[in-house]
Protein backbone atom coordinates (compact mmCIF):
# COMPACT_ATOMS: atom_id res chain seq x y z
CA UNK A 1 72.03 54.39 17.21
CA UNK A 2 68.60 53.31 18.70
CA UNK A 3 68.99 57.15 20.22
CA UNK A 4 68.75 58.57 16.34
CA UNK A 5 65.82 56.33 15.78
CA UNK A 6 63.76 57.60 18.85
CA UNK A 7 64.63 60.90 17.89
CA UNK A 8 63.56 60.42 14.16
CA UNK A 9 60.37 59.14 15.09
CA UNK A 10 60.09 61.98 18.34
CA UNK A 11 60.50 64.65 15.53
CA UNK A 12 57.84 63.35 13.08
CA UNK A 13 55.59 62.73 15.47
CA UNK A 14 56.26 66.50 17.01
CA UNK A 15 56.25 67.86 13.71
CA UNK A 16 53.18 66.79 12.80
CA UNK A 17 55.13 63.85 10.08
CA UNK A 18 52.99 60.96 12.26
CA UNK A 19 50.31 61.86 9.79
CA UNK A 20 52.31 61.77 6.97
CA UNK A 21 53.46 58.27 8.07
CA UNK A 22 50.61 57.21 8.80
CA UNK A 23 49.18 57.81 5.54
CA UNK A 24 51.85 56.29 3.48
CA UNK A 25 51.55 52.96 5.69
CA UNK A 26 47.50 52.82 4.98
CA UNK A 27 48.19 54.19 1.21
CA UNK A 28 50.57 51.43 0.86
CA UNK A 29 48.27 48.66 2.33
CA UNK A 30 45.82 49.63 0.71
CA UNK A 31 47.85 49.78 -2.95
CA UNK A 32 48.57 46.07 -2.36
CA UNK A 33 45.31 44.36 -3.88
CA UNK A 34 45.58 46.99 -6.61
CA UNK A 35 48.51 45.55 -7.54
CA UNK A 36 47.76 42.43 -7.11
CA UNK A 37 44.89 42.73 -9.65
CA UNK A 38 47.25 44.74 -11.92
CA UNK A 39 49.39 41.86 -11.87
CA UNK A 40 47.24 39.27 -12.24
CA UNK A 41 45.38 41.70 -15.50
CA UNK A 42 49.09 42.16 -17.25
CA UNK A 43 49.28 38.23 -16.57
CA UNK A 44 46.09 37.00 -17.97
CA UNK A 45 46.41 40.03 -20.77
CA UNK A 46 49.64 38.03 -21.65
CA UNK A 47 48.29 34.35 -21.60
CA UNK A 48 45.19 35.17 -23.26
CA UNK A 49 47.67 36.75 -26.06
CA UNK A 50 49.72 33.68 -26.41
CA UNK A 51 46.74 31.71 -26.35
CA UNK A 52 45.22 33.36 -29.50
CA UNK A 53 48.27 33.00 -31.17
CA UNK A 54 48.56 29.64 -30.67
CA UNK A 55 44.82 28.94 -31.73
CA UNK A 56 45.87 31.00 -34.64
CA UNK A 57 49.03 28.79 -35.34
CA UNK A 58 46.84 26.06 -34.74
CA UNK A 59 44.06 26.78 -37.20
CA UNK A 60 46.63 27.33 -40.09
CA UNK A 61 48.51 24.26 -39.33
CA UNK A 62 45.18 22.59 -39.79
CA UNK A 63 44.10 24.45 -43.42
CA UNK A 64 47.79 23.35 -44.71
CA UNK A 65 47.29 19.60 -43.49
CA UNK A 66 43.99 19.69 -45.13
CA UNK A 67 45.48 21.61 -48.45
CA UNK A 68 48.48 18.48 -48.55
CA UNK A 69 45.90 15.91 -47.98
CA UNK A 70 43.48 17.17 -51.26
CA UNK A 71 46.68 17.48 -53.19
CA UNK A 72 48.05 13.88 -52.09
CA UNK A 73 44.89 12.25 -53.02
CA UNK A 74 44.74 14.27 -56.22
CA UNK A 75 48.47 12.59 -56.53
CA UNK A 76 47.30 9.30 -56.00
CA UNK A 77 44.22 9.39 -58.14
CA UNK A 78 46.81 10.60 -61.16
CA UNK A 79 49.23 7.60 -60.15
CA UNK A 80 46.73 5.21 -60.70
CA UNK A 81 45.34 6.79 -63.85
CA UNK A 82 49.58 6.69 -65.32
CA UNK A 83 49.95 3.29 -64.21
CA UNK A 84 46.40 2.14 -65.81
CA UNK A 85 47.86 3.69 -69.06
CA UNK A 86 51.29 2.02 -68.44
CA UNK A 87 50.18 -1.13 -67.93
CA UNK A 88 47.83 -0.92 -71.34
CA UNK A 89 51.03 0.62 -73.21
CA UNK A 90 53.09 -2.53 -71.86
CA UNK A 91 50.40 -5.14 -73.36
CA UNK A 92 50.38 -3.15 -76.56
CA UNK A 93 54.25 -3.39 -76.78
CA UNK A 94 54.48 -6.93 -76.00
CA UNK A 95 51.34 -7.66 -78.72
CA UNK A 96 53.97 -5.89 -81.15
CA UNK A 97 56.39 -7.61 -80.47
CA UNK A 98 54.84 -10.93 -80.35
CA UNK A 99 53.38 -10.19 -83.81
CA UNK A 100 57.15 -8.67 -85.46
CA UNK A 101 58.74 -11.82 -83.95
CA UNK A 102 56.18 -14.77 -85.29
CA UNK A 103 57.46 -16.88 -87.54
CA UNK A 104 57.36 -15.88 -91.22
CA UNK A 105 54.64 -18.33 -92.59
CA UNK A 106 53.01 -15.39 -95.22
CA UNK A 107 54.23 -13.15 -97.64
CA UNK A 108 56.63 -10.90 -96.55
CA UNK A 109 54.58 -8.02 -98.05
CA UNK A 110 51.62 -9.07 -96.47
CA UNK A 111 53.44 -9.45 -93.37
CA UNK A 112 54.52 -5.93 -93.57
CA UNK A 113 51.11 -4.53 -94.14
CA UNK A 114 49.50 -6.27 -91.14
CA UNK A 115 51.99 -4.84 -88.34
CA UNK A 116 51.19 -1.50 -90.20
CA UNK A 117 47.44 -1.89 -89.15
CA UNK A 118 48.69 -3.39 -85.84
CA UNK A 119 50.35 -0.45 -85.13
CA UNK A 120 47.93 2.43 -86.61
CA UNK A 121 46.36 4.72 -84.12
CA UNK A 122 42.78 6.18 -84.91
CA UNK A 123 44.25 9.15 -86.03
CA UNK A 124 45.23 7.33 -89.64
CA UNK A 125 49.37 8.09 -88.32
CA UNK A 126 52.08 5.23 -87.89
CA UNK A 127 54.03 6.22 -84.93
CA UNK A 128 52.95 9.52 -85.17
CA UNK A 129 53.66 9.90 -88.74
CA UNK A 130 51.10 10.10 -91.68
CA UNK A 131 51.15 7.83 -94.47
């Protein structure tokens, strides 16, 4: 076997192939760094990619937290605007009732006449109804 080799390599170098050989070896050393920075472009190509998307991913992320925080402090503004109105439409409630449950010490007529004011808005209406 080591016979066919020595005769492979007596044959290129006769027939003039030790060039050719010779050649591909230094082509293919050579190559090697070009590769190398090939490789390393392709890499960095790829992480610079995924690193703009993720900036990009990023920067949204950020515009929605910022959106949910204006519209949860919008929420909690309007909470405490519905409760202020709440709480005044509980004391008016409980002043009605007060006033309907006192004891009967005037004319029933007259009675009847003051929970009317009690209850009248500024628009002239009783509950939402005109007199």
């Amino acid at each position: 076997m080591t016979s066919n080799i020595w005769a492979l390599v007596a044959a290129a170098v006769g027939g003039g192939g030790l060039a050719g050989v010779v050649t591909t070896i230094i082509a293919g050393v050579l190559a090697r760094p070009k590769t190398r920075a090939d490789a390393v472009k392709v890499l960095t190509d790829s992480a610079l990619a995924q690193v703009n998307e993720l900036q990009e991913r990023t920067a949204e992320a950020e515009r929605e937290a910022v959106a949910a925080r204006a519209e949860a402090a919008q929420a909690r503004q309007q909470m405490r605007e519905l409760t202020g109105e709440i709480d005044a439409a509980v004391a008016t409630l409980r002043s009605w009732r007060a006033a309907i449950l006192a004891p009967v010490g005037l004319d029933a007529e007259v009675r009847l006449e003051q929970l009317r004011v009690m209850v009248r808005d500024p628009g002239g209406t009783i509950n939402g109804r005109h007199l």
